[in-house]
Protein backbone atom coordinates (compact mmCIF):
# COMPACT_ATOMS: atom_id res chain seq x y z
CA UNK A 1 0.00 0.00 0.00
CA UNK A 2 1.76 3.41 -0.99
CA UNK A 3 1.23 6.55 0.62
CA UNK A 4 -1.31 7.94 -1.54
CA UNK A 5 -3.69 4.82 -0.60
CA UNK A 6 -2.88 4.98 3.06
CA UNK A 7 -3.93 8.22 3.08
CA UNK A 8 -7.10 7.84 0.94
CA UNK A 9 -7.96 4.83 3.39
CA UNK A 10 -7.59 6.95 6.41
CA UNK A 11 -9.69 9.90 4.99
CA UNK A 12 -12.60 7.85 4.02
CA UNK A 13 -12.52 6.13 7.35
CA UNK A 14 -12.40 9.55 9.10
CA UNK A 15 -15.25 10.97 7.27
CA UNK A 16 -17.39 7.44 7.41
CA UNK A 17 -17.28 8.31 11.64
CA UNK A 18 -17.58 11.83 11.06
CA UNK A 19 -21.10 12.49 11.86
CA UNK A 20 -20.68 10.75 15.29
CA UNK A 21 -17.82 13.26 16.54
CA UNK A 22 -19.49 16.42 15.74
CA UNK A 23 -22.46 18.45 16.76
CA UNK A 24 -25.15 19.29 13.76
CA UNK A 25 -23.03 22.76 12.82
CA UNK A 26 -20.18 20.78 12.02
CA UNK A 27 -22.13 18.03 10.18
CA UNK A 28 -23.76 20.95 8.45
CA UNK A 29 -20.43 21.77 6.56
CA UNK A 30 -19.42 18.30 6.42
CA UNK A 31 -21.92 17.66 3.94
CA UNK A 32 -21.09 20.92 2.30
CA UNK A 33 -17.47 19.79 2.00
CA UNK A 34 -18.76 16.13 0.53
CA UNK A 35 -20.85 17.56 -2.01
CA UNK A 36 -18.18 20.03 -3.24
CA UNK A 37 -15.44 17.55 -3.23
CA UNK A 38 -17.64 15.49 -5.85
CA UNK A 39 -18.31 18.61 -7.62
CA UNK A 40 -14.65 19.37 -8.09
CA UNK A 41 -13.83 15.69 -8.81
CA UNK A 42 -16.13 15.58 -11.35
CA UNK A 43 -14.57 19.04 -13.09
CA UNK A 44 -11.14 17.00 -12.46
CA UNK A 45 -12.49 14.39 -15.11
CA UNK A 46 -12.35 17.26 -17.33
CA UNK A 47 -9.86 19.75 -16.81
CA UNK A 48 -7.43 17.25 -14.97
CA UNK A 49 -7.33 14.12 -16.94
CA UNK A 50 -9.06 15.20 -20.39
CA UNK A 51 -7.07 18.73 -20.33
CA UNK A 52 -10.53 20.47 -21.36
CA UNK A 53 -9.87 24.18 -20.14
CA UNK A 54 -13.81 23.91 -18.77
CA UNK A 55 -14.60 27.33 -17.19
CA UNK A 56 -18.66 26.48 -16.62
CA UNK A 57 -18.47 23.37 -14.72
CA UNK A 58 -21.17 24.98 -12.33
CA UNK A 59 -23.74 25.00 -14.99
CA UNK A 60 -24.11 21.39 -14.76
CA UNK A 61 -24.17 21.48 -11.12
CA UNK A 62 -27.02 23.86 -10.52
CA UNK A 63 -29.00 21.61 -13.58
CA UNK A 64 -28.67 18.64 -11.32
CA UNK A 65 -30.23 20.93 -8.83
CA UNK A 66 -32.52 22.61 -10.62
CA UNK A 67 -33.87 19.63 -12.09
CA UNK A 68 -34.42 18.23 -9.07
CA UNK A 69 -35.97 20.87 -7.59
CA UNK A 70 -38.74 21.87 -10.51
CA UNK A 71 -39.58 17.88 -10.78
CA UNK A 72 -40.31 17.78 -7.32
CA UNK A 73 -42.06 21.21 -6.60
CA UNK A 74 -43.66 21.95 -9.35
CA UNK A 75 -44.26 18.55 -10.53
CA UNK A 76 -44.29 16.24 -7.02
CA UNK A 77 -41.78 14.02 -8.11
CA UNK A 78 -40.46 11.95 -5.07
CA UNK A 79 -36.91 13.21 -4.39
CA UNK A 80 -35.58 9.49 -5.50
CA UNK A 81 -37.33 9.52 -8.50
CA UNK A 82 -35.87 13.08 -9.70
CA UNK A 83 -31.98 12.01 -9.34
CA UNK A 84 -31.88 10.19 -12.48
CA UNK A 85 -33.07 12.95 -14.31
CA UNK A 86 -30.46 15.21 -12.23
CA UNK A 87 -27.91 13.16 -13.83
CA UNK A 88 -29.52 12.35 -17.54
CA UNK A 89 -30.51 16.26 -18.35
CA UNK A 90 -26.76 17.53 -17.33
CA UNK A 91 -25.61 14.98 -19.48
CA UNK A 92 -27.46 15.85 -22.51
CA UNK A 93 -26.95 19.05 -22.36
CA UNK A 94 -23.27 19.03 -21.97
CA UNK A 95 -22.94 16.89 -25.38
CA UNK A 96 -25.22 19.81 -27.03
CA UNK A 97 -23.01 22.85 -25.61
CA UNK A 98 -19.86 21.10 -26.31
CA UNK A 99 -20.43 19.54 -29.37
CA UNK A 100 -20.12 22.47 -31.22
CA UNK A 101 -16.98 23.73 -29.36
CA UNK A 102 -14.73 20.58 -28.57
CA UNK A 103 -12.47 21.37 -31.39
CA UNK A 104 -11.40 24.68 -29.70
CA UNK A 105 -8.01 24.85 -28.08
CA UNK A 106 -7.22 26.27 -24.82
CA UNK A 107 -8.40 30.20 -24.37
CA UNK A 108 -10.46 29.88 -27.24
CA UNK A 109 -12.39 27.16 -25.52
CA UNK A 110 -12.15 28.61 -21.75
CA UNK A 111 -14.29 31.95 -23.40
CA UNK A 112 -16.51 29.98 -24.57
CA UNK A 113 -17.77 27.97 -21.51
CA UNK A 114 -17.80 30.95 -19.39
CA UNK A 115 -20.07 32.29 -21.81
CA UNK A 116 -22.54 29.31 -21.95
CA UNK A 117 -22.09 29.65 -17.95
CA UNK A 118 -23.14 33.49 -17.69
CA UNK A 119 -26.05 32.91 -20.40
CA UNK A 120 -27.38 29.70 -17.79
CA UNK A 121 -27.26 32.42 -15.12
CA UNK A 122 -29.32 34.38 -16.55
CA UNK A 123 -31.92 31.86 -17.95
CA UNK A 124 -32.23 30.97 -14.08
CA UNK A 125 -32.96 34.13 -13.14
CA UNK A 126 -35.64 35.21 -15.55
CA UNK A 127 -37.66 32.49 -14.23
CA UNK A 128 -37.62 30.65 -17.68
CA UNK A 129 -41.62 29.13 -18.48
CA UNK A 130 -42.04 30.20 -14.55
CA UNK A 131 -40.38 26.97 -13.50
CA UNK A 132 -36.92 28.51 -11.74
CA UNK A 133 -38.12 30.81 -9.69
CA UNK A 134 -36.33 33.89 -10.84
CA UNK A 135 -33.45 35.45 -8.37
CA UNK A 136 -35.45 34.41 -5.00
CA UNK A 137 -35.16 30.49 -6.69
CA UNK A 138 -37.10 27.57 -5.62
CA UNK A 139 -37.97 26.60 -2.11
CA UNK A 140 -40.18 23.77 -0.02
CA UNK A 141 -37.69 20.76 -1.99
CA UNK A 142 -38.97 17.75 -0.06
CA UNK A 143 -37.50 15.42 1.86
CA UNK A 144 -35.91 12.03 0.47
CA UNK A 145 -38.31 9.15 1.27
CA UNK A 146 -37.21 5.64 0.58
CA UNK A 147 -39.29 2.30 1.37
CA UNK A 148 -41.76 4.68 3.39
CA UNK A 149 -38.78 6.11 5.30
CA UNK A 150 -38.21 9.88 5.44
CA UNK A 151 -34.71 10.67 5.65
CA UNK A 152 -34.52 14.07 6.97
CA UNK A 153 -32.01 14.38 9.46
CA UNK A 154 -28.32 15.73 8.76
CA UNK A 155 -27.13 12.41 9.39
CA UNK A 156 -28.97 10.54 6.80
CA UNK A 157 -27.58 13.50 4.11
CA UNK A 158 -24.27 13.62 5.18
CA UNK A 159 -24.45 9.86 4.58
CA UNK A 160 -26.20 10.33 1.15
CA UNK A 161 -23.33 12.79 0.01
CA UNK A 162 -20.49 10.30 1.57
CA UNK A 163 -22.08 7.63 -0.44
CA UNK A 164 -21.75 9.73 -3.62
CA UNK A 165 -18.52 10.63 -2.75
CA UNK A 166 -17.46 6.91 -2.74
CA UNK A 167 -19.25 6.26 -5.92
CA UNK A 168 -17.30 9.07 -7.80
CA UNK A 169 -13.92 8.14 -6.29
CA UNK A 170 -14.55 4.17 -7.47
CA UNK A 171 -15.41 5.97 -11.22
CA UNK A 172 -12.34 7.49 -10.80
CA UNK A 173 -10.17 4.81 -9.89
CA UNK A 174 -11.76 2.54 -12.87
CA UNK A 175 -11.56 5.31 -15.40
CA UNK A 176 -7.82 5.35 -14.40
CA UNK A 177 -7.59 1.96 -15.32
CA UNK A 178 -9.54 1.74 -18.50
CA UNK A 179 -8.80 2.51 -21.87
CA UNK A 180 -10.83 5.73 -21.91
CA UNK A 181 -8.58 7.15 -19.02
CA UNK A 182 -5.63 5.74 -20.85
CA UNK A 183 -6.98 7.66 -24.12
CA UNK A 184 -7.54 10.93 -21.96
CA UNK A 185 -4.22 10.45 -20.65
CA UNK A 186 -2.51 10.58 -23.90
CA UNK A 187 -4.80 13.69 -25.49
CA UNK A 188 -3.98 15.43 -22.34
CA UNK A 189 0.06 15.30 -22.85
CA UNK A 190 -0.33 15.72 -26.48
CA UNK A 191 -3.10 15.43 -29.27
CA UNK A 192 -1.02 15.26 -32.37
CA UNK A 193 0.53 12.21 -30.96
CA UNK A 194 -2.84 10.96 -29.54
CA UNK A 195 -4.55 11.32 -32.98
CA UNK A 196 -1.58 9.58 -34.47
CA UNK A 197 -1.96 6.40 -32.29
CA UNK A 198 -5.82 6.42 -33.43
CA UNK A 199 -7.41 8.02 -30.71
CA UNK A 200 -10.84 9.47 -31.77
CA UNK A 201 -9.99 13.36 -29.71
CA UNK A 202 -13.67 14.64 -30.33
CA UNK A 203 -15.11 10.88 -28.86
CA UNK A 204 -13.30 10.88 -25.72
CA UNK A 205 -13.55 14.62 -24.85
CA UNK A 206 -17.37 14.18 -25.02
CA UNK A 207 -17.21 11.29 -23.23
CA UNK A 208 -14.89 13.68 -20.30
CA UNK A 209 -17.76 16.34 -20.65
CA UNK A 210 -20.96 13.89 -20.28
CA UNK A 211 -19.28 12.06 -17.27
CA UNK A 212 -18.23 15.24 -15.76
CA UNK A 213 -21.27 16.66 -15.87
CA UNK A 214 -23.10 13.46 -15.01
CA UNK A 215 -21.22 13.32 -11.65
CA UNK A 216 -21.72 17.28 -11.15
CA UNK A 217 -25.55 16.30 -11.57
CA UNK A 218 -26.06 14.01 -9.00
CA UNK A 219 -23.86 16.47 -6.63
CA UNK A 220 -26.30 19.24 -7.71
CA UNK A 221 -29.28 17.09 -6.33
CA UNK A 222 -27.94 16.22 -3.36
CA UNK A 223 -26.99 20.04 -3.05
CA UNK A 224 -30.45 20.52 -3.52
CA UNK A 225 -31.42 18.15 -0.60
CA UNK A 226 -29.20 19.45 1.57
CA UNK A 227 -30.32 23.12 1.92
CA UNK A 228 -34.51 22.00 1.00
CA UNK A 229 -33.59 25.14 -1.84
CA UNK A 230 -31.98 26.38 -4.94
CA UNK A 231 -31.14 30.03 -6.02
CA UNK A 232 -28.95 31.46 -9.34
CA UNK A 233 -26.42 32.91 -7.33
CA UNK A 234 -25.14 29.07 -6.04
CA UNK A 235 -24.57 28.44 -9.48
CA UNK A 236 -22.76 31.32 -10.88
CA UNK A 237 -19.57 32.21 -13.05
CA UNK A 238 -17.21 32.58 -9.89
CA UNK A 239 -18.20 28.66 -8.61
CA UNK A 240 -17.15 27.87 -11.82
CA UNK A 241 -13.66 29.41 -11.04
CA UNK A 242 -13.50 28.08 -7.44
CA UNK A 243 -13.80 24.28 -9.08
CA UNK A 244 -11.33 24.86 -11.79
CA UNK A 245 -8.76 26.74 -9.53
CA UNK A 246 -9.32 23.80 -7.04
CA UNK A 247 -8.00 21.13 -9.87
CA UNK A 248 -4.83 23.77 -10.73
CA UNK A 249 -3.80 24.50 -7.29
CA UNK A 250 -4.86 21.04 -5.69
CA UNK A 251 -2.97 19.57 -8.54
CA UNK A 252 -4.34 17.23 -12.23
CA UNK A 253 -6.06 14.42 -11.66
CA UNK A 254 -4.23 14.18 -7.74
CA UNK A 255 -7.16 12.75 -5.64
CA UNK A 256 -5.58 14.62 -2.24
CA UNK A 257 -4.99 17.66 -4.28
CA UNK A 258 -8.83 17.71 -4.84
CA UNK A 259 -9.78 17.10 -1.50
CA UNK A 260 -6.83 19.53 0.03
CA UNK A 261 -8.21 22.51 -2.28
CA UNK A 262 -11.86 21.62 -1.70
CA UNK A 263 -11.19 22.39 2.31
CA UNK A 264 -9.38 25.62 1.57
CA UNK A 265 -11.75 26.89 -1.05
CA UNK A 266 -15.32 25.71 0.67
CA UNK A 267 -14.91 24.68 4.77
CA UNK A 268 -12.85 27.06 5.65
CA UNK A 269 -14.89 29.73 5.03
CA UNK A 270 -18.07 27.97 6.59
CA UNK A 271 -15.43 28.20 9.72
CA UNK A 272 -14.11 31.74 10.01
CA UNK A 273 -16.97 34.06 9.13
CA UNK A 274 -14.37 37.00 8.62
CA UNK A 275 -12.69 35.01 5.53
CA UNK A 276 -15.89 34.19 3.78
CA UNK A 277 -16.17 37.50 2.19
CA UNK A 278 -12.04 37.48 0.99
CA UNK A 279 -11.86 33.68 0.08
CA UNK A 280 -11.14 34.99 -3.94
CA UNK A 281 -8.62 37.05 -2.74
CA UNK A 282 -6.37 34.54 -0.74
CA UNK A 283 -7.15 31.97 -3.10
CA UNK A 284 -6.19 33.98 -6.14
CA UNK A 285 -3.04 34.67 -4.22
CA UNK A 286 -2.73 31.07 -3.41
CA UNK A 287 -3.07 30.16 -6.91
CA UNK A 288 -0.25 32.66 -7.98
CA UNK A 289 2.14 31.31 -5.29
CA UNK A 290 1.48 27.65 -6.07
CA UNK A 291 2.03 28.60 -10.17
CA UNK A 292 5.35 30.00 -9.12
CA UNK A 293 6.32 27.42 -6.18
CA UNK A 294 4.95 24.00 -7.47
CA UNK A 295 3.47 24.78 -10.63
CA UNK A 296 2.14 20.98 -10.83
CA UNK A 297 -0.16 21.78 -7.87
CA UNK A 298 0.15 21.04 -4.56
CA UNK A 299 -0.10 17.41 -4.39
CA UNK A 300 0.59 16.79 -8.19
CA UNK A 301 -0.03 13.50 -9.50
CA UNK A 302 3.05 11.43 -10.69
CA UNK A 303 1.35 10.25 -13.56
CA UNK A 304 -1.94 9.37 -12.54
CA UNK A 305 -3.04 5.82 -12.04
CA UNK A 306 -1.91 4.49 -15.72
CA UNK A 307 -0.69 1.16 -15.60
CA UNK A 308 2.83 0.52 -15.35
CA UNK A 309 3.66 -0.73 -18.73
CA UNK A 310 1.79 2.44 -20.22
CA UNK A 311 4.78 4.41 -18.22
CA UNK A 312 7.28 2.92 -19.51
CA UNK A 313 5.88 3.23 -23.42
CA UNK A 314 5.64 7.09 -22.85
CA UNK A 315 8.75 7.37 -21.44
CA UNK A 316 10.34 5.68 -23.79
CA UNK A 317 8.27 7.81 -26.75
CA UNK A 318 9.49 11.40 -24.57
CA UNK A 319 12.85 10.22 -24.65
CA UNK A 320 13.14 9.67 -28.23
CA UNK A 321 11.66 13.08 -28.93
């Protein structure tokens, strides 16, 4: 067992006792912290492994939300019974928007999500077909009810968003290990040499996108659970920032990067009131400090979780260049 897993084993473990250490405060921003991590893992998928400069990552987020809390409101879905959807509608939509914008390169493609992210800002708060509430968004999101059981207490979501949380990381650790995080892998360090080996590069970036957004879905509904309500502003252009800073600074595809830059970015200021409001600011000198320092990240990944004859082929291939 290396260090990374020890580590990984101890934090799960940690966070599976969690909600029997702590008063309901605490468990209040453990969830937050769960459903966040997710969030950013699922932008990691993206940005990290796929190398997709993805500046609107929150737009699928707050459509996992959303969707769950129109179908349930307005439409008296069971909470159950709306998460697919949270996760299905994301992904469709992600295929449309980047479809048409997959072959852009770097800047090019950063201005163009942030634009898609601004206009789904602003659908949201014109209260599109009177479904999203306008700027006040939707409240009275019901509670989750399973077998006749209503599962309302902070425990039974903190344990909801843990459960997700373990569900993304085993996606993660498979997608690692499959040939679609092998083929990510390779368009990541270098397309030209990707396409050369026969890698379809529009195929797999959709593929990052629609499980990115997929995962950011099902984090949006349990967001939605968690706080019974759903407003614009939770879904906005800076979120979008937060999650792709946290994958820069944390470090690509680095599983304890993720998790170290989702505390900074999104506990800490749930703990000290007075650095809520200048969070951008000391993360935005953060990020300028860990671009000079360890430009790699914090905890950078070595080179992922690719299998060790895959190392060897590339560093034989970077050698000869």
């Amino acid at each position: 067992m290396n260090r990374t897993t020890s580590i990984a084993t101890l934090f799960l473990v940690v966070m599976a006792v969690f909600p029997f250490l702590v008063d309901s405060a605490w468990l209040s921003i453990g969830i937050t912290f769960l459903v966040f991590a997710v969030v950013a893992f699922s932008q990691d998928i993206i940005l990290g492994r796929a190398g997709i400069f993805n500046m609107g990552h929150a737009i699928f987020f707050g459509m996992g939300a959303y969707t769950t809390a129109i179908l349930n409101v307005h439409f008296g879905f069971e909470i159950i019974a709306t998460i697919p959807f949270a996760i299905i509608i994301p992904v469709i939509f992600s295929i449309l928007l980047a479809g048409p914008i997959i072959h852009l390169r770097g800047d090019y493609l950063l201005v163009a999500t942030i634009g898609f992210n601004i206009i789904f800002e602003q659908v949201l708060s014109n209260d599109v077909f009177g479904l999203t509430g306008g700027p006040n968004g939707i409240f009275g999101i019901d509670v989750v009810r399973i077998f006749g059981y209503e599962l309302y207490s902070g425990t039974s979501i903190y344990y909801i968003a843990f459960g997700l949380l373990l569900i993304t990381l085993l996606i993660i650790r498979n997608l690692d290990t499959s040939k679609y995080g092998r083929a990510l892998y390779y368009i990541n360090k270098n397309e030209i040499a990707a396409k050369s080996m026969g890698i379809n590069i529009s195929y797999y970036k959709l593929f990052a996108f629609a499980l990115g957004a997929a995962i950011a879905g099902a984090a949006g509904a349990v967001f939605a659970i968690q706080y019974s309500a759903v407003s614009p502003e939770s879904f906005n252009f800076m979120q979008s920032v937060m999650f792709f800073a946290i994958v820069l600074v944390g470090g690509s595809a680095s599983l304890p990067g993720i998790i170290i830059g989702t505390f900074v970015m999104f506990v800490l200021p749930e703990l000290f009131t007075e650095f809520k409001e200048s969070r951008y600011l000391i993360f935005g000198a953060a990020m300028v400090l860990t671009m000079i320092l360890r430009p790699n990240g914090v905890w950078p990944a070595k080179f992922g979780n690719i299998p060790s004859f895959l190392k060897k082929k590339v560093a034989k291939q970077e050698e000869s260049k």
